[in-house]
C-alpha atoms as a PDB file:
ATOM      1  CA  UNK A   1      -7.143   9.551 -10.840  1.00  0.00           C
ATOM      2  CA  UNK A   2      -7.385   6.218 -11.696  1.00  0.00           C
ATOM      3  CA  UNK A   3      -9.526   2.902 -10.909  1.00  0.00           C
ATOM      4  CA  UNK A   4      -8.446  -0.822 -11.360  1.00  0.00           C
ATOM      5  CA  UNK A   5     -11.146  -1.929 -13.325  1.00  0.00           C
ATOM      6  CA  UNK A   6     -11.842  -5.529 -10.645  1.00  0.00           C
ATOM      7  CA  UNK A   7      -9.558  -8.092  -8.892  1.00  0.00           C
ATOM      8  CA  UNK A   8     -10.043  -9.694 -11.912  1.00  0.00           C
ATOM      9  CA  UNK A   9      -7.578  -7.648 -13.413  1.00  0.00           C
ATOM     10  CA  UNK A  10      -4.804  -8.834 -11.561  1.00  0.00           C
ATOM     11  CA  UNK A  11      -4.436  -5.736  -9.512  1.00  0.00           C
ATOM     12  CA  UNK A  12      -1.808  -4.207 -12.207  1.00  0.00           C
ATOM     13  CA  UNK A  13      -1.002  -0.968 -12.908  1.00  0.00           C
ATOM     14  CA  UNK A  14      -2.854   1.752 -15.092  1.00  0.00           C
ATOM     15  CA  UNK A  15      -1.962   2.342 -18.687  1.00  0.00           C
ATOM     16  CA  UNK A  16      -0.212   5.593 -16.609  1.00  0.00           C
ATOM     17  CA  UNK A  17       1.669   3.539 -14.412  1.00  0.00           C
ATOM     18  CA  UNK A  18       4.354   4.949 -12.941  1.00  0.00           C
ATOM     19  CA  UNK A  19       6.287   5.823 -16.226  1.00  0.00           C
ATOM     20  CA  UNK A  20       6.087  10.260 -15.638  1.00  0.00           C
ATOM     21  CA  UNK A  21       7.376   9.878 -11.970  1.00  0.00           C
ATOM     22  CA  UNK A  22      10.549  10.166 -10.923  1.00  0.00           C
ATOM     23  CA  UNK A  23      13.311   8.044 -10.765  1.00  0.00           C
ATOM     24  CA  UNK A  24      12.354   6.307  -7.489  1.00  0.00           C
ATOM     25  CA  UNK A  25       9.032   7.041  -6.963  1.00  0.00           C
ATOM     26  CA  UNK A  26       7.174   6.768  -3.261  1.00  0.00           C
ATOM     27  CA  UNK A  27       4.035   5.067  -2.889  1.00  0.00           C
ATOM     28  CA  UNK A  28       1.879   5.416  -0.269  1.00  0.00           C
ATOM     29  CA  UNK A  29      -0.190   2.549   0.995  1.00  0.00           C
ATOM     30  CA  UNK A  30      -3.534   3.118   3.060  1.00  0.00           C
ATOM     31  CA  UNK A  31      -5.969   1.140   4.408  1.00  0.00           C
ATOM     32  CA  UNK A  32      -8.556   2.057   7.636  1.00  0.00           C
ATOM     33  CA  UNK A  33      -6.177   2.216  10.744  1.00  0.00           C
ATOM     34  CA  UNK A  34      -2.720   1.327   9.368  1.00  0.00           C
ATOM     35  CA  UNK A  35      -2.364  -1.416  11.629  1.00  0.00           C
ATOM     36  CA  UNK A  36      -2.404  -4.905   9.119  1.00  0.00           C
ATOM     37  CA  UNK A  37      -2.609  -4.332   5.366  1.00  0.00           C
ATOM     38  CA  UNK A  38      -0.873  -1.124   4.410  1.00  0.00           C
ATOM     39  CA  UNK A  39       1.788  -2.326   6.616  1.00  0.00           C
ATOM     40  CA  UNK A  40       2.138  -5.358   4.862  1.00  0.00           C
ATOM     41  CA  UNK A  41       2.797  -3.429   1.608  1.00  0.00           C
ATOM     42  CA  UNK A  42       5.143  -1.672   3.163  1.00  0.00           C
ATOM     43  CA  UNK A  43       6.974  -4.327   4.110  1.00  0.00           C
ATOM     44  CA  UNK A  44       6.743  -5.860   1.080  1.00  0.00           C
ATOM     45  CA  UNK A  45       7.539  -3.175  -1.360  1.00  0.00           C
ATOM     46  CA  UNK A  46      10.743  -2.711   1.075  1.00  0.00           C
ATOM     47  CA  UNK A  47      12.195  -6.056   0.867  1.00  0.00           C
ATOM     48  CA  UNK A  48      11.329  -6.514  -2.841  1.00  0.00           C
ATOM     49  CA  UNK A  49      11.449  -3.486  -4.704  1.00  0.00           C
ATOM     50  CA  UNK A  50      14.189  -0.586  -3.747  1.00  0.00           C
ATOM     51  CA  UNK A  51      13.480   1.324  -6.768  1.00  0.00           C
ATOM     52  CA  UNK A  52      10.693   2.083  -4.818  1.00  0.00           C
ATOM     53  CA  UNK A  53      10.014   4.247  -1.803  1.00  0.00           C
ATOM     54  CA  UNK A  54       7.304   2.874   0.486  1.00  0.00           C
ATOM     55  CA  UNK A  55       5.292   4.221   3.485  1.00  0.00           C
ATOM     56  CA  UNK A  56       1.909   3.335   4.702  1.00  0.00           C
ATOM     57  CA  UNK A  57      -1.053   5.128   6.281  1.00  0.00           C
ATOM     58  CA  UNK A  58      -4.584   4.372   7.749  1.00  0.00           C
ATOM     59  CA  UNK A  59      -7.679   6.839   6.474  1.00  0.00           C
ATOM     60  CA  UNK A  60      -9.442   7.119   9.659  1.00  0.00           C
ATOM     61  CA  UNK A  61      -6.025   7.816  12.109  1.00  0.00           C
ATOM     62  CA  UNK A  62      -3.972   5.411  13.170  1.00  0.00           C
ATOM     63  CA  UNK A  63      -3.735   1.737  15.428  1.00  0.00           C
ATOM     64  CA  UNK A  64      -1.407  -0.367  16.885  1.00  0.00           C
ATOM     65  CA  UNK A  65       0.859  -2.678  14.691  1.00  0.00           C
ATOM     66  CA  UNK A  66      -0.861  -6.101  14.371  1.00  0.00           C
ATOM     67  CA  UNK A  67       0.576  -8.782  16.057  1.00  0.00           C
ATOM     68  CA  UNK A  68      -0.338 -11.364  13.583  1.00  0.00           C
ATOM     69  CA  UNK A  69       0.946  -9.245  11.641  1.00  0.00           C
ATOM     70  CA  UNK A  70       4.805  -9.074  12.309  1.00  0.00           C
ATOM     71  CA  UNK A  71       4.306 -12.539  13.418  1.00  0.00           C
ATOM     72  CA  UNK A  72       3.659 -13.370   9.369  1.00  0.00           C
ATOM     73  CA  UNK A  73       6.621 -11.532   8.399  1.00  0.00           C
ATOM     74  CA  UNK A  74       8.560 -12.890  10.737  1.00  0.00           C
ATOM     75  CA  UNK A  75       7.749 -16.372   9.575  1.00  0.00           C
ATOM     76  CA  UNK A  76       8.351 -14.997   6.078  1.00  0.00           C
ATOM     77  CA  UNK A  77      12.049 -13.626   6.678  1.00  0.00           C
ATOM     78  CA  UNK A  78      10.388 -10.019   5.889  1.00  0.00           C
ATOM     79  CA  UNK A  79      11.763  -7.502   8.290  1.00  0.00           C
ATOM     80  CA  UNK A  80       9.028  -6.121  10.459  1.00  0.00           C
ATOM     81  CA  UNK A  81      11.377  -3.156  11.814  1.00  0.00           C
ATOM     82  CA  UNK A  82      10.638   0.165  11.395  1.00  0.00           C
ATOM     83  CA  UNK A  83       6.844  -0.358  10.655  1.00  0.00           C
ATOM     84  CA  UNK A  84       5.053   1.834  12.322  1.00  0.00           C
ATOM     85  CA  UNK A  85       0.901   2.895  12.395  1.00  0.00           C
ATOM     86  CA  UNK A  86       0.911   6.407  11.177  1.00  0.00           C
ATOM     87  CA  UNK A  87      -2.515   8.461  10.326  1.00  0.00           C
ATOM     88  CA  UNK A  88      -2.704   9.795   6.567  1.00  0.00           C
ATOM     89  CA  UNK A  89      -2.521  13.361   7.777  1.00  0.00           C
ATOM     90  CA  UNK A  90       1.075  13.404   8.405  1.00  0.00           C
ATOM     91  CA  UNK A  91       1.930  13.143   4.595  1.00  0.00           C
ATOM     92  CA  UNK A  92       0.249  16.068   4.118  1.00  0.00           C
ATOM     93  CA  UNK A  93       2.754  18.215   6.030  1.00  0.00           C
ATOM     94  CA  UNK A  94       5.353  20.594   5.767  1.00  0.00           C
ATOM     95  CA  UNK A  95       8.330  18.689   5.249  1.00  0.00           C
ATOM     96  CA  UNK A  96       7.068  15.185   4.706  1.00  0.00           C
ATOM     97  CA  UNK A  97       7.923  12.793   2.281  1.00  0.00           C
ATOM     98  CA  UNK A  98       6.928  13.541  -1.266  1.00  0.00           C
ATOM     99  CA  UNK A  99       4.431  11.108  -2.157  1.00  0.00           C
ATOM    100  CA  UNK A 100       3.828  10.225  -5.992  1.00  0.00           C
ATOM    101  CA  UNK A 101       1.001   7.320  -5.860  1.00  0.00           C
ATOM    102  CA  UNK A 102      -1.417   6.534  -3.359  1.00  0.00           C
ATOM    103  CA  UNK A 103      -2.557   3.017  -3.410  1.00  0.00           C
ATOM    104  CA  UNK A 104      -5.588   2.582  -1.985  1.00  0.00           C
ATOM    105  CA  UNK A 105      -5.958  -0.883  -0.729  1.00  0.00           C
ATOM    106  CA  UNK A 106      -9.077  -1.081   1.275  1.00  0.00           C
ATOM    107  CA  UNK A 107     -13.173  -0.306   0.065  1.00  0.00           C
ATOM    108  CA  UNK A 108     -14.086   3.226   0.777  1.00  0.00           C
ATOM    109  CA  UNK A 109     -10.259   4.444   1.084  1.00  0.00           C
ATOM    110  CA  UNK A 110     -10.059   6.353  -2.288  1.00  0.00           C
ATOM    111  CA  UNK A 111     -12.944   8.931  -1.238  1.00  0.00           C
ATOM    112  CA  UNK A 112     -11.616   9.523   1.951  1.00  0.00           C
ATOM    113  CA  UNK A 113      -7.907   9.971   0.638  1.00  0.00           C
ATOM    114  CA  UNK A 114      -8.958  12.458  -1.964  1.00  0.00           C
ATOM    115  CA  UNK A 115     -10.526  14.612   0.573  1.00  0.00           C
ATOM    116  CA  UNK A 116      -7.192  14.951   2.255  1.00  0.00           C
ATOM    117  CA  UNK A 117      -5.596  18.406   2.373  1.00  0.00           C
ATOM    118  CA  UNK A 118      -2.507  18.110   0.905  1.00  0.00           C
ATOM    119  CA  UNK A 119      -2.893  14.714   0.105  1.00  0.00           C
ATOM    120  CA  UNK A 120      -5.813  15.480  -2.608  1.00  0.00           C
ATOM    121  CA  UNK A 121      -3.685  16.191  -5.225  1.00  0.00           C
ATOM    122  CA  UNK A 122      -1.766  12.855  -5.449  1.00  0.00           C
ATOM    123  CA  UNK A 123      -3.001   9.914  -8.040  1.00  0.00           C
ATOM    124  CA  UNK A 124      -4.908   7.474  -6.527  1.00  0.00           C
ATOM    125  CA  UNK A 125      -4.774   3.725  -7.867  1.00  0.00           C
ATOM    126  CA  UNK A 126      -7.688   1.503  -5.673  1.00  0.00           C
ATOM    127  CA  UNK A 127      -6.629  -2.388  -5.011  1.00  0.00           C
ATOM    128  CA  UNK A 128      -8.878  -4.333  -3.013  1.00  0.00           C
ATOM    129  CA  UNK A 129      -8.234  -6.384  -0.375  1.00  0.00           C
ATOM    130  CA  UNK A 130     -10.046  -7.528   2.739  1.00  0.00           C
ATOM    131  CA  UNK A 131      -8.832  -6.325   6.359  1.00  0.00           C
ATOM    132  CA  UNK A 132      -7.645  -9.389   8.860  1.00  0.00           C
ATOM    133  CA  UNK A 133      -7.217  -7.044  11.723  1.00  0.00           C
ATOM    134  CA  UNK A 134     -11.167  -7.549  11.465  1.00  0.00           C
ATOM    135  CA  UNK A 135     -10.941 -11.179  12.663  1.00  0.00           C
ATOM    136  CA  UNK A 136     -10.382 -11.247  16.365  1.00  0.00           C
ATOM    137  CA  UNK A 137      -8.207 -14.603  16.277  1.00  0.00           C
ATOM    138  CA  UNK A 138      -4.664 -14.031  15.692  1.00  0.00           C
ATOM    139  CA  UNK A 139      -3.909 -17.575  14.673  1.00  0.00           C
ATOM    140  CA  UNK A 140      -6.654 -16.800  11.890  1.00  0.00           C
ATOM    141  CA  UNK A 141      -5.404 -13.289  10.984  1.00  0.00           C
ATOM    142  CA  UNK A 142      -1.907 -14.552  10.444  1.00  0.00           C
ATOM    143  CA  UNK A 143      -3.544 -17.260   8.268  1.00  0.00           C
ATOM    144  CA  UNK A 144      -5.261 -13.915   6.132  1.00  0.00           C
ATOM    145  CA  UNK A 145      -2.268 -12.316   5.945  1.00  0.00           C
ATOM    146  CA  UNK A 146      -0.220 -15.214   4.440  1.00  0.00           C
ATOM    147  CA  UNK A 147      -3.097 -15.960   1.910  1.00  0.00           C
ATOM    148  CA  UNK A 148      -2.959 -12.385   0.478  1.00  0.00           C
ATOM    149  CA  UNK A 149       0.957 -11.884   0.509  1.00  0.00           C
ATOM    150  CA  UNK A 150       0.873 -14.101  -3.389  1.00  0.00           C
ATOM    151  CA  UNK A 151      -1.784 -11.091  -4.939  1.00  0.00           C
ATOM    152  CA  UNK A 152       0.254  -8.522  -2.998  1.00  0.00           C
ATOM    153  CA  UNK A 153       3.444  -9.027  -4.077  1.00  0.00           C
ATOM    154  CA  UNK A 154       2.226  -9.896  -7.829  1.00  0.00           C
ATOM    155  CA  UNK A 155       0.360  -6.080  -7.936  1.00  0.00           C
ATOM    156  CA  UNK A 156       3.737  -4.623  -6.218  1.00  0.00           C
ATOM    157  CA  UNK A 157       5.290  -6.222  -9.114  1.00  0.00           C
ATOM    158  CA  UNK A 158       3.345  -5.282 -11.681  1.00  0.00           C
ATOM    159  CA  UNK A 159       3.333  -1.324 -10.547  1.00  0.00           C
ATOM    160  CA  UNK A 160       7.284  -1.510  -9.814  1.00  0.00           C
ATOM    161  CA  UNK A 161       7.912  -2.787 -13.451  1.00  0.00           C
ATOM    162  CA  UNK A 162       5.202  -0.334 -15.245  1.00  0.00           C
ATOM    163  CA  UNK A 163       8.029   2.147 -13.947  1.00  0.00           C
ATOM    164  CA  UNK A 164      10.746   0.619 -16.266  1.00  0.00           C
ATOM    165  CA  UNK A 165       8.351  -0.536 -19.304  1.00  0.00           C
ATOM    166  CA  UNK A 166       8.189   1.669 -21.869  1.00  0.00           C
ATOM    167  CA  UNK A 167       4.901   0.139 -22.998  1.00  0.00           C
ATOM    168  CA  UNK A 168       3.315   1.605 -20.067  1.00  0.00           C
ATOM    169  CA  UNK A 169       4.606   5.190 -20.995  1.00  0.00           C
ATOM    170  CA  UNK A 170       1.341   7.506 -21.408  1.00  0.00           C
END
């Protein structure tokens, strides 16, 4: 398992990195209800990375999409399609998607994640980030979201290339 060691750090990836998985690796993003955040990732990782695979998930079940939420993507020519709010619990059954990272993007996710049958067994990399669906005005989430899009896609980055860096090979 491993722990970013603070914000400070850029939110890259581990010495590990992604450099033993395979040759498109999935990475799971979760936050609390899969409804903002995670979602974003998603998103993100989708338009900007195909080497990888990316889903999302929320630790404590699942919500309804944000609608400051596709709104930002929208206004960011990110496709919002597809993204659904889907509880954690689904990647831990039969015939689900192979996951080979979780990234744990909210406080408190990682301990809840690695108590996850089926899901337990999976590295664990911790980013933090706050949670806009926590601010009830949608004009002001949409503001969040934009704000953290910069860090978000600089720490997709950053674990997308530790795949094809041999420096980060353990």
């Amino acid at each position: 398992m491993t722990h970013l060691p603070s914000i400070a750090a850029d939110l890259g990836p581990t010495a590990a990195g992604l450099s033993s998985l395979p040759q498109r690796p999935s990475i799971l993003f979760a936050c609390r209800d899969n409804s903002g955040v995670s979602l974003l990732a998603e998103a993100i990782a989708h338009q900007t990375h195909h080497q990888l695979r990316a889903f999302s998930a929320g630790i404590h079940g699942s919500g309804a999409v944000d609608d400051a939420l596709v709104e930002c993507l929208e206004s960011e020519g990110i496709p919002a399609d597809g993204l659904s709010s889907k509880p954690m619990e689904v990647f831990g059954f039969s015939g689900a998607p192979r996951i080979d990272l979780v990234v744990a993007l909210v406080a408190g996710a990682r301990e809840r994640i690695e108590r996850l049958s089926g899901v337990a067994r999976i590295p664990v990399e911790t980013w933090s980030f706050a949670d806009p669906t926590a601010v009830a005005d949608p004009r002001r989430r949409r503001h969040l979201y934009r704000m953290m899009m910069p860090r978000l896609r600089a720490a997709i980055s950053g674990l997308a290339a530790s795949r094809a860096e041999p420096a980060f090979a353990a």
